[in-house]
N, C-alpha and C. Protein backbone atom coordinates (compact mmCIF):
# COMPACT_ATOMS: atom_id res chain seq x y z
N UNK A 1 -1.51 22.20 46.38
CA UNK A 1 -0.40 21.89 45.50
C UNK A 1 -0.84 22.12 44.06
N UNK A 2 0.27 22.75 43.40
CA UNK A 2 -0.30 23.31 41.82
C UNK A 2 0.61 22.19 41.18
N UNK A 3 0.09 21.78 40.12
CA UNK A 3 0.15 20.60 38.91
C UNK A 3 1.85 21.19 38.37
N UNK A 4 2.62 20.54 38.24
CA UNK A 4 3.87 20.90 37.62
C UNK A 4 4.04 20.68 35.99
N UNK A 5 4.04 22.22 35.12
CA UNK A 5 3.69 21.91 33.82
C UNK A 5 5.12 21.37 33.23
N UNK A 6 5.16 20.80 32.40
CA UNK A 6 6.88 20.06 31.28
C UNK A 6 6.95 21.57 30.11
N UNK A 7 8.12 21.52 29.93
CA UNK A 7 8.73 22.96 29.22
C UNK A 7 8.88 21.40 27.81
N UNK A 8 8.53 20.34 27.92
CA UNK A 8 8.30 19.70 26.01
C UNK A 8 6.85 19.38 26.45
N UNK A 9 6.39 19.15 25.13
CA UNK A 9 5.45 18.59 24.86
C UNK A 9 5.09 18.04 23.77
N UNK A 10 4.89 16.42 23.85
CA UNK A 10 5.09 15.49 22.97
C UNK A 10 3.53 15.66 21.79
N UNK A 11 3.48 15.54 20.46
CA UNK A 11 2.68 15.40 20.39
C UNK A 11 1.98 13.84 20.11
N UNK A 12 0.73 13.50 19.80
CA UNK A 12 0.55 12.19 20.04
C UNK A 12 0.78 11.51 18.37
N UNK A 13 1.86 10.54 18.40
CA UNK A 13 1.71 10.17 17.12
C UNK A 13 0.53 9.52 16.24
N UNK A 14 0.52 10.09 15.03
CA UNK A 14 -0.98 10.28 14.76
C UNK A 14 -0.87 8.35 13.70
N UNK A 15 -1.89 7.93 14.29
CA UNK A 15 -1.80 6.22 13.86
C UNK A 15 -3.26 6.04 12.64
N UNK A 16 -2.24 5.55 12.11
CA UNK A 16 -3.17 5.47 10.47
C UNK A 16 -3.51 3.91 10.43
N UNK A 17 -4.57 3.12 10.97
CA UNK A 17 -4.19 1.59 10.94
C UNK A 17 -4.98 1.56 9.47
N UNK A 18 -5.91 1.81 9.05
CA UNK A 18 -6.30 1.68 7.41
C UNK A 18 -4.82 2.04 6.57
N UNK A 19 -4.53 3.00 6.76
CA UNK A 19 -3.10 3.04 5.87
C UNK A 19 -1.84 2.23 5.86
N UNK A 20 -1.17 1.74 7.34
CA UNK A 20 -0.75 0.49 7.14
C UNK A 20 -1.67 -0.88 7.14
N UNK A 21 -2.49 -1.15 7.67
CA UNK A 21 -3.45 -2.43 6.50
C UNK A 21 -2.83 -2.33 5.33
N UNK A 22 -3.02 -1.14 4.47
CA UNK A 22 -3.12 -1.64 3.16
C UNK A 22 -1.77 -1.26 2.85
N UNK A 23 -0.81 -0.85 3.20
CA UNK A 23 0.66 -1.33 2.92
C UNK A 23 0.96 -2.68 3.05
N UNK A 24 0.76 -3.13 4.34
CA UNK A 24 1.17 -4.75 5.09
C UNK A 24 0.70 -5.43 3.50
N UNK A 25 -0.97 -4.98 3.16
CA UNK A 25 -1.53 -5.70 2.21
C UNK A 25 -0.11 -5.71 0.81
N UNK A 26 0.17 -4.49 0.40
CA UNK A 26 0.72 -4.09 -0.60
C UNK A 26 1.87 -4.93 -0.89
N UNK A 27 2.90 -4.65 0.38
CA UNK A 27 3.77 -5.57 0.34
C UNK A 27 3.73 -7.02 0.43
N UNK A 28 2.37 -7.44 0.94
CA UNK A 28 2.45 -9.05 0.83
C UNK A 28 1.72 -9.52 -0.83
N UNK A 29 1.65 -8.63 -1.30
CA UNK A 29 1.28 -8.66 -3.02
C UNK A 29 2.33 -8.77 -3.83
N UNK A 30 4.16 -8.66 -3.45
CA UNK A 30 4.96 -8.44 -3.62
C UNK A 30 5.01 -10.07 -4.36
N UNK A 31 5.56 -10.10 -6.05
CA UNK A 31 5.82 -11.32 -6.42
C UNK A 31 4.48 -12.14 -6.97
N UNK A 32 3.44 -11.53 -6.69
CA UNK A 32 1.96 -12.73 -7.24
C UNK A 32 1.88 -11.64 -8.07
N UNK A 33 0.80 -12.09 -9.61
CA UNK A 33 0.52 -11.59 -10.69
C UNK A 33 -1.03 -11.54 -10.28
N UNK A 34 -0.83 -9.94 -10.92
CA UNK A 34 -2.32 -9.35 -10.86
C UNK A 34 -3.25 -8.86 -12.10
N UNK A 35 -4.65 -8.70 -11.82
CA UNK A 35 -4.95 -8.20 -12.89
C UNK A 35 -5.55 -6.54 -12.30
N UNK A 36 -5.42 -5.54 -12.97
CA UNK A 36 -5.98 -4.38 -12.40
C UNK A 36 -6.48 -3.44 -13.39
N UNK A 37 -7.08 -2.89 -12.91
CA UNK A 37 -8.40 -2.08 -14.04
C UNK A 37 -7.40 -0.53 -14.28
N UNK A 38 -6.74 -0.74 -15.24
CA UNK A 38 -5.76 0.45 -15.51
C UNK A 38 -6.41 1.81 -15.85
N UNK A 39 -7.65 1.85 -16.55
CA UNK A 39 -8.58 2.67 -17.16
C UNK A 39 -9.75 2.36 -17.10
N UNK A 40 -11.06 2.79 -17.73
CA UNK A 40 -12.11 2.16 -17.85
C UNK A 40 -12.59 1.31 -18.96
N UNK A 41 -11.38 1.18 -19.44
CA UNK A 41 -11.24 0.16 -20.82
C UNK A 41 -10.18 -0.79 -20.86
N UNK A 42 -9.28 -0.55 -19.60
CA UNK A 42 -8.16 -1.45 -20.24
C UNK A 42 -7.93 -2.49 -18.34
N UNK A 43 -7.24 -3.66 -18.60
CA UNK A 43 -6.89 -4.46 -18.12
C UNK A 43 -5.67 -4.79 -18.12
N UNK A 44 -4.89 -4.05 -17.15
CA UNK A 44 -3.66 -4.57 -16.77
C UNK A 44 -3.29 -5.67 -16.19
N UNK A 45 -2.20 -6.62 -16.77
CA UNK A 45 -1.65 -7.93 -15.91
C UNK A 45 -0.44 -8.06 -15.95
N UNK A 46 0.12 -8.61 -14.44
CA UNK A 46 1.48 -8.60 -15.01
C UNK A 46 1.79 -9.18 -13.18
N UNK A 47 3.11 -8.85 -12.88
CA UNK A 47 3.75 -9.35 -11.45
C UNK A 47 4.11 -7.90 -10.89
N UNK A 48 3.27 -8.06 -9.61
CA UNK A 48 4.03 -7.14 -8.26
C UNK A 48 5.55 -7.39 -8.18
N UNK A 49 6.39 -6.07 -8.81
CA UNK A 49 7.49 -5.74 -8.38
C UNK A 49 7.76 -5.05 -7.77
N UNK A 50 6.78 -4.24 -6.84
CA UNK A 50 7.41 -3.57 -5.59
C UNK A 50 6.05 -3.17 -5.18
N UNK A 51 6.38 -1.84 -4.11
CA UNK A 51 5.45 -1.03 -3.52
C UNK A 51 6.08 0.34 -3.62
N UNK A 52 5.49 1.33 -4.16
CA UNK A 52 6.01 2.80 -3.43
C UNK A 52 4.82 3.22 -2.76
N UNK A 53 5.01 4.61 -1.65
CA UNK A 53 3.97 5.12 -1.10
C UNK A 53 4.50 6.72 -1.33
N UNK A 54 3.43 6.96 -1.91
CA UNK A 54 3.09 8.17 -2.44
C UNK A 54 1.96 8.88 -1.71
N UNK A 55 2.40 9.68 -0.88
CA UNK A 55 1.78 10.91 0.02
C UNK A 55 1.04 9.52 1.27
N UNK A 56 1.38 8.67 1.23
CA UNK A 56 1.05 7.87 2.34
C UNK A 56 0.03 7.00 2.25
N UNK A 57 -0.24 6.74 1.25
CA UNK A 57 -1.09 5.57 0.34
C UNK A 57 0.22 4.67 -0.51
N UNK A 58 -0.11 3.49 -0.31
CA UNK A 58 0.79 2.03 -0.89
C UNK A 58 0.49 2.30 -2.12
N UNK A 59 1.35 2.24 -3.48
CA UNK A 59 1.01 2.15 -4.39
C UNK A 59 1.50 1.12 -4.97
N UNK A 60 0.86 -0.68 -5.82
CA UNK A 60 1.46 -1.51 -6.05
C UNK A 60 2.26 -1.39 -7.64
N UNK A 61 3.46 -1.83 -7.83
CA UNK A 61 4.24 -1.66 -8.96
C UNK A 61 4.20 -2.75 -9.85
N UNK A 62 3.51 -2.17 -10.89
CA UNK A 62 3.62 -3.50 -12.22
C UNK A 62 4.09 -3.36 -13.26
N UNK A 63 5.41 -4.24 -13.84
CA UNK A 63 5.72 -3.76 -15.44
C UNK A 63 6.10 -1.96 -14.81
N UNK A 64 6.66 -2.02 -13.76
CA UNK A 64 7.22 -0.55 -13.98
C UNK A 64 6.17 0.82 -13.77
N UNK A 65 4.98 0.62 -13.60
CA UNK A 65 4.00 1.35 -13.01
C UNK A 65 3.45 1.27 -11.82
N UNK A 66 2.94 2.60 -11.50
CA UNK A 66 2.27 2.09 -10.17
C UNK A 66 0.82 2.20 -10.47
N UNK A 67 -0.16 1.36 -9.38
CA UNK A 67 -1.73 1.10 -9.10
C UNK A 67 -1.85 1.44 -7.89
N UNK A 68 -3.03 1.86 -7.72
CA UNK A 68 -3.64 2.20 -6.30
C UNK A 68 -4.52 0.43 -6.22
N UNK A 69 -4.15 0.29 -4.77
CA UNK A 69 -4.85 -1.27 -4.37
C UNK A 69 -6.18 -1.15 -4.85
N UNK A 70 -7.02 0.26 -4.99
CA UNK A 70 -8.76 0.28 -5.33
C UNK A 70 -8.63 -0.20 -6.75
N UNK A 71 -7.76 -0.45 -7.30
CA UNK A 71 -7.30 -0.98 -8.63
C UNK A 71 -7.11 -2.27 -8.75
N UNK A 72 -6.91 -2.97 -8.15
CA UNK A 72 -6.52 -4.32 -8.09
C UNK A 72 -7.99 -5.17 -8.26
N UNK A 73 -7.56 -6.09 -8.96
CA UNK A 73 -9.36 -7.11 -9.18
C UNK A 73 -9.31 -8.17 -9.13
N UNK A 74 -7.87 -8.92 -9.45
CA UNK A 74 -7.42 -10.36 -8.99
C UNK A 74 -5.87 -10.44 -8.65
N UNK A 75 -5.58 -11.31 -7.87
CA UNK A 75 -4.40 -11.88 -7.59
C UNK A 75 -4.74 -13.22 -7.54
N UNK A 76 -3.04 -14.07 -8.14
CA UNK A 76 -3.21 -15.15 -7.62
C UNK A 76 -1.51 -15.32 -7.18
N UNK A 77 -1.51 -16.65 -6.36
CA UNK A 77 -0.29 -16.58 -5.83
C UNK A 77 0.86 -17.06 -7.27
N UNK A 78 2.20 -16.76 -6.52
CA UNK A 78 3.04 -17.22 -7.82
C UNK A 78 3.41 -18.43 -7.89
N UNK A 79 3.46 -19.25 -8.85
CA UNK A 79 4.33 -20.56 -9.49
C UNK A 79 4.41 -21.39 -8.39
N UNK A 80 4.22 -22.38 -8.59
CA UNK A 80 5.38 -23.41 -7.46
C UNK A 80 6.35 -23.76 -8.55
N UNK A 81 7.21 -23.51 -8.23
CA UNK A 81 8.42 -24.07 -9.50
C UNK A 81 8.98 -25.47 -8.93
């Protein structure tokens, strides 16, 4: 008996778990104020207002910019009001 070949063939979806890690991470940064190394001179701070992903890396949004998470140097959580 010869093996019966399929006229599709799926390919295997390709699983990035470092790349969502650090989305899951990104988005749970969403709302706490950070500090992040904007340059090699300067110190950004301000509040996570979003996430975009750009070519498939999380990028966190502050004051309207984005950071790469290798950027990030503190968080703390936000307010208890």
């Amino acid at each position: 008996m010869t093996p019966r070949s399929s006229s599709t063939h799926r390919q295997p979806r390709r699983f990035d778990a470092v790349g969502d890690i650090r989305t899951q991470l990104a988005r749970a940064l969403v709302g706490r104020t950070v500090d992040l190394l904007a340059n090699a001179n300067t110190i950004a701070h301000g509040v996570v207002t979003g996430v975009l992903t750009d070519s498939g890396s999380a990028k966190l949004v502050v004051d309207g910019m984005p950071y790469d998470l290798s950027q990030l140097l503190t968080a703390t959580p936000p307010a208890l009001g």
